[in-house]
C-alpha atoms as a PDB file:
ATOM      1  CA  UNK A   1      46.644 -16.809  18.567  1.00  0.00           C
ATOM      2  CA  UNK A   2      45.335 -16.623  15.221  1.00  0.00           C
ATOM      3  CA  UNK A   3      43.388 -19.789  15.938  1.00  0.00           C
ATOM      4  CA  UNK A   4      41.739 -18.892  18.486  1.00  0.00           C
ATOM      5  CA  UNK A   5      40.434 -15.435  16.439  1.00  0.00           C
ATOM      6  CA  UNK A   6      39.690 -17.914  13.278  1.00  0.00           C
ATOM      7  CA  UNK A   7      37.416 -20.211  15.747  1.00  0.00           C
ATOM      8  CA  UNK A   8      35.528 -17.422  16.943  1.00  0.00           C
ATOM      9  CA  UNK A   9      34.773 -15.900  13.785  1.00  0.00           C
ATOM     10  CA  UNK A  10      33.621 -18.823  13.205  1.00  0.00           C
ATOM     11  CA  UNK A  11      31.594 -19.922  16.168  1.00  0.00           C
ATOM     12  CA  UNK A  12      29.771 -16.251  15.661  1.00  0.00           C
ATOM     13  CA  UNK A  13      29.438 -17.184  12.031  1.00  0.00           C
ATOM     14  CA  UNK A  14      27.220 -20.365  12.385  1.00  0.00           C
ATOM     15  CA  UNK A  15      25.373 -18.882  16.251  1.00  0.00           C
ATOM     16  CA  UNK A  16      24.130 -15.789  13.798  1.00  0.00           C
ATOM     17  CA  UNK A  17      23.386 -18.616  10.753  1.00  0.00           C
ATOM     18  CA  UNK A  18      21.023 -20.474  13.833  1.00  0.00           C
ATOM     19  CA  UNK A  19      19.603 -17.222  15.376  1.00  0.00           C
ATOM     20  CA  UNK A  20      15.691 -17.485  14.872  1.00  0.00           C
ATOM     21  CA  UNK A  21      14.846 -14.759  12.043  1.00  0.00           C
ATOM     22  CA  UNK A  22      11.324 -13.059  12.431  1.00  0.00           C
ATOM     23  CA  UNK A  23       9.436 -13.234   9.562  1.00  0.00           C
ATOM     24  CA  UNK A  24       5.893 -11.217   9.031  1.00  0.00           C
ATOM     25  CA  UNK A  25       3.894 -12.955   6.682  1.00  0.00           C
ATOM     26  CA  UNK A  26       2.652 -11.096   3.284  1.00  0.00           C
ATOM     27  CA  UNK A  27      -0.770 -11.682   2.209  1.00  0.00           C
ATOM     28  CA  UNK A  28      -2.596 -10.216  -1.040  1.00  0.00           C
ATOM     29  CA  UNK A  29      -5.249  -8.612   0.769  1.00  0.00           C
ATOM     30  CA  UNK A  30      -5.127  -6.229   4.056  1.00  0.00           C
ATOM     31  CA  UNK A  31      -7.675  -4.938   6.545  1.00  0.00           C
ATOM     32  CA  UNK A  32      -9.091  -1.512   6.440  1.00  0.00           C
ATOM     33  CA  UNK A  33     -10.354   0.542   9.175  1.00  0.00           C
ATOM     34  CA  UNK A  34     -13.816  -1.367   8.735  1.00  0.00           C
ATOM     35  CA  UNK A  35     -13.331  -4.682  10.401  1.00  0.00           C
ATOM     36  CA  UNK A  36     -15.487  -6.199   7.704  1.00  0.00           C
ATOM     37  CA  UNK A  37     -13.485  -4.298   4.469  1.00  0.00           C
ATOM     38  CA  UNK A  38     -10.833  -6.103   2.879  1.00  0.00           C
ATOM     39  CA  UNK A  39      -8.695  -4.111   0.625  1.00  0.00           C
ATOM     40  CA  UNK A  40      -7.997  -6.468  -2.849  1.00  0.00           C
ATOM     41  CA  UNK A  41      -4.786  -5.709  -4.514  1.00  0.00           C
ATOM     42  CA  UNK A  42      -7.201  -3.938  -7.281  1.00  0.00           C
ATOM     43  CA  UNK A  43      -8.381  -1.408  -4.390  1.00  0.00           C
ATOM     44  CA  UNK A  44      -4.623  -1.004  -2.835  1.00  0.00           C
ATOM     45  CA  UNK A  45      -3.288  -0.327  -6.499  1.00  0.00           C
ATOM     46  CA  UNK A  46      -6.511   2.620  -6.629  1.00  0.00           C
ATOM     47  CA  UNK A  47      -5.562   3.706  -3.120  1.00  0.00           C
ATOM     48  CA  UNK A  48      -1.616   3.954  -4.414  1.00  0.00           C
ATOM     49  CA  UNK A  49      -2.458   6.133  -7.519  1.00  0.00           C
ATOM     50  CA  UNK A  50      -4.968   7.920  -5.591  1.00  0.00           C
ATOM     51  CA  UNK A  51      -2.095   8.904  -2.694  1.00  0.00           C
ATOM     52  CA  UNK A  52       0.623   9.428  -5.611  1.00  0.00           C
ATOM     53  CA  UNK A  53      -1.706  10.987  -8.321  1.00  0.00           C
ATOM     54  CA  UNK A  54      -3.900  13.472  -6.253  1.00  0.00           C
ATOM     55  CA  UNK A  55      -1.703  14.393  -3.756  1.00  0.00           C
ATOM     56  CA  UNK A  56       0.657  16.210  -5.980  1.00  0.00           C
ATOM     57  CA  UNK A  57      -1.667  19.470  -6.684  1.00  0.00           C
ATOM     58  CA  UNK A  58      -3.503  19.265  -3.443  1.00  0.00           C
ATOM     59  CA  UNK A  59      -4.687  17.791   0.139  1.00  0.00           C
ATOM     60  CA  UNK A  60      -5.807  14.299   0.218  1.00  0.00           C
ATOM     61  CA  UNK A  61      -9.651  14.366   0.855  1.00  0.00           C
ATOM     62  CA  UNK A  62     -11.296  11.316   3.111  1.00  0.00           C
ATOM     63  CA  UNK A  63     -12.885   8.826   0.855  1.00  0.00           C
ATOM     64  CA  UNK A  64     -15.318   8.985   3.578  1.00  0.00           C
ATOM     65  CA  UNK A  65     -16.072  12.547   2.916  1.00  0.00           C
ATOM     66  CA  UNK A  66     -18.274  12.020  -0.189  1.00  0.00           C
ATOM     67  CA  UNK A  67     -20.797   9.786  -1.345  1.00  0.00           C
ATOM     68  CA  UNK A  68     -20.516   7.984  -4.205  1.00  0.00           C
ATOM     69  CA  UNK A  69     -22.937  10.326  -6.150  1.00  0.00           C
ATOM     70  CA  UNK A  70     -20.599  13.356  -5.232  1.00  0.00           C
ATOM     71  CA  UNK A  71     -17.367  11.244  -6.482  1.00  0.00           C
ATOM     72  CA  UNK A  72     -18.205  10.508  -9.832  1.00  0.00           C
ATOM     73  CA  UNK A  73     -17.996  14.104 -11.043  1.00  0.00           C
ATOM     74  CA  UNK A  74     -14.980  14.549  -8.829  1.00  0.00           C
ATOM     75  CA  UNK A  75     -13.653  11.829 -10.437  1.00  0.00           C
ATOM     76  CA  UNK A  76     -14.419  12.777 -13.899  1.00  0.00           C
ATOM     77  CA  UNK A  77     -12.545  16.227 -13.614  1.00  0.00           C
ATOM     78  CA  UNK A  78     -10.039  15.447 -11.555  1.00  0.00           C
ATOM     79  CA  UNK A  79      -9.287  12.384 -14.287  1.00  0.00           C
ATOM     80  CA  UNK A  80      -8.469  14.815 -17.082  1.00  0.00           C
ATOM     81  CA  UNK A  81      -6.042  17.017 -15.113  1.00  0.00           C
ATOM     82  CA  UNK A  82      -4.143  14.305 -14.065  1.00  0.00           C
ATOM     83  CA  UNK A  83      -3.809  12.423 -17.080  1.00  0.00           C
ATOM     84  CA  UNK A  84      -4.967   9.350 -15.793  1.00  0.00           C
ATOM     85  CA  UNK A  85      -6.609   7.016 -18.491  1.00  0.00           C
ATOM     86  CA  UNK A  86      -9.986   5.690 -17.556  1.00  0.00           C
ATOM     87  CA  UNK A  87      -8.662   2.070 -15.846  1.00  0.00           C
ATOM     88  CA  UNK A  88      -6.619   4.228 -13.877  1.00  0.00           C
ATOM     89  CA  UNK A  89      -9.609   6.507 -12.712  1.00  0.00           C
ATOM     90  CA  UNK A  90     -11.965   3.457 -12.258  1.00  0.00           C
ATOM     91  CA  UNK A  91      -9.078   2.146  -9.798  1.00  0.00           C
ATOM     92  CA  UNK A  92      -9.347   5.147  -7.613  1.00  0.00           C
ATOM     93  CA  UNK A  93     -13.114   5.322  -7.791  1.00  0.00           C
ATOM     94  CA  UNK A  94     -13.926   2.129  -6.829  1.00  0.00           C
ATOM     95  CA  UNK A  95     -10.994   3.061  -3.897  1.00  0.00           C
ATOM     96  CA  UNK A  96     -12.482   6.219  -2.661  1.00  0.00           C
ATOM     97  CA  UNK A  97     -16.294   4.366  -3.180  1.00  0.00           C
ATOM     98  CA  UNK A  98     -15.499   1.554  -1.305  1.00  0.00           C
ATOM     99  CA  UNK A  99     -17.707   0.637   2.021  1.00  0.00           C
END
């Protein structure tokens, strides 16, 4: 009896060590909503401390929402509150700038 429970373990052992394992590849850079946008790790790192920095005193606004021009003294405020030094800031502008 207790080889026949020994050679199944075993036989369920090395049929789950053969199963096929699904694998998604990783790649540096990932596709925005605009088809012809890719997102750099530079832009994903702005688009991280944008998400973890801003979102802690208020709403997330759509990058969309503003234009460049209207950013930049967004940006410059918003900066000092948070605490963010200027690579930092320059991250999540070029994020919330990007086309």
């Amino acid at each position: 009896m207790k080889y026949k429970v020994v050679a199944l373990a075993l036989l369920s052992v090395i049929i789950y060590s053969c199963a096929s394992k699904s694998s998604v590849p990783t790649t540096a850079a990932t596709k925005t909503e605009s088809a012809s946008t890719v997102m750099t790790a530079e832009l994903a790192e702005g688009k991280m401390l944008y998400e973890n920095n801003c979102a802690k005193c208020h709403k997330l606004y759509d990058p969309k929402g503003f234009s460049a021009q209207e950013w930049k003294p967004i940006m410059d405020k918003m900066q000092k509150k948070a605490h963010l030094d200027d690579a930092q800031g320059l991250k999540i502008y070029n994020y919330v700038t990007m086309k």
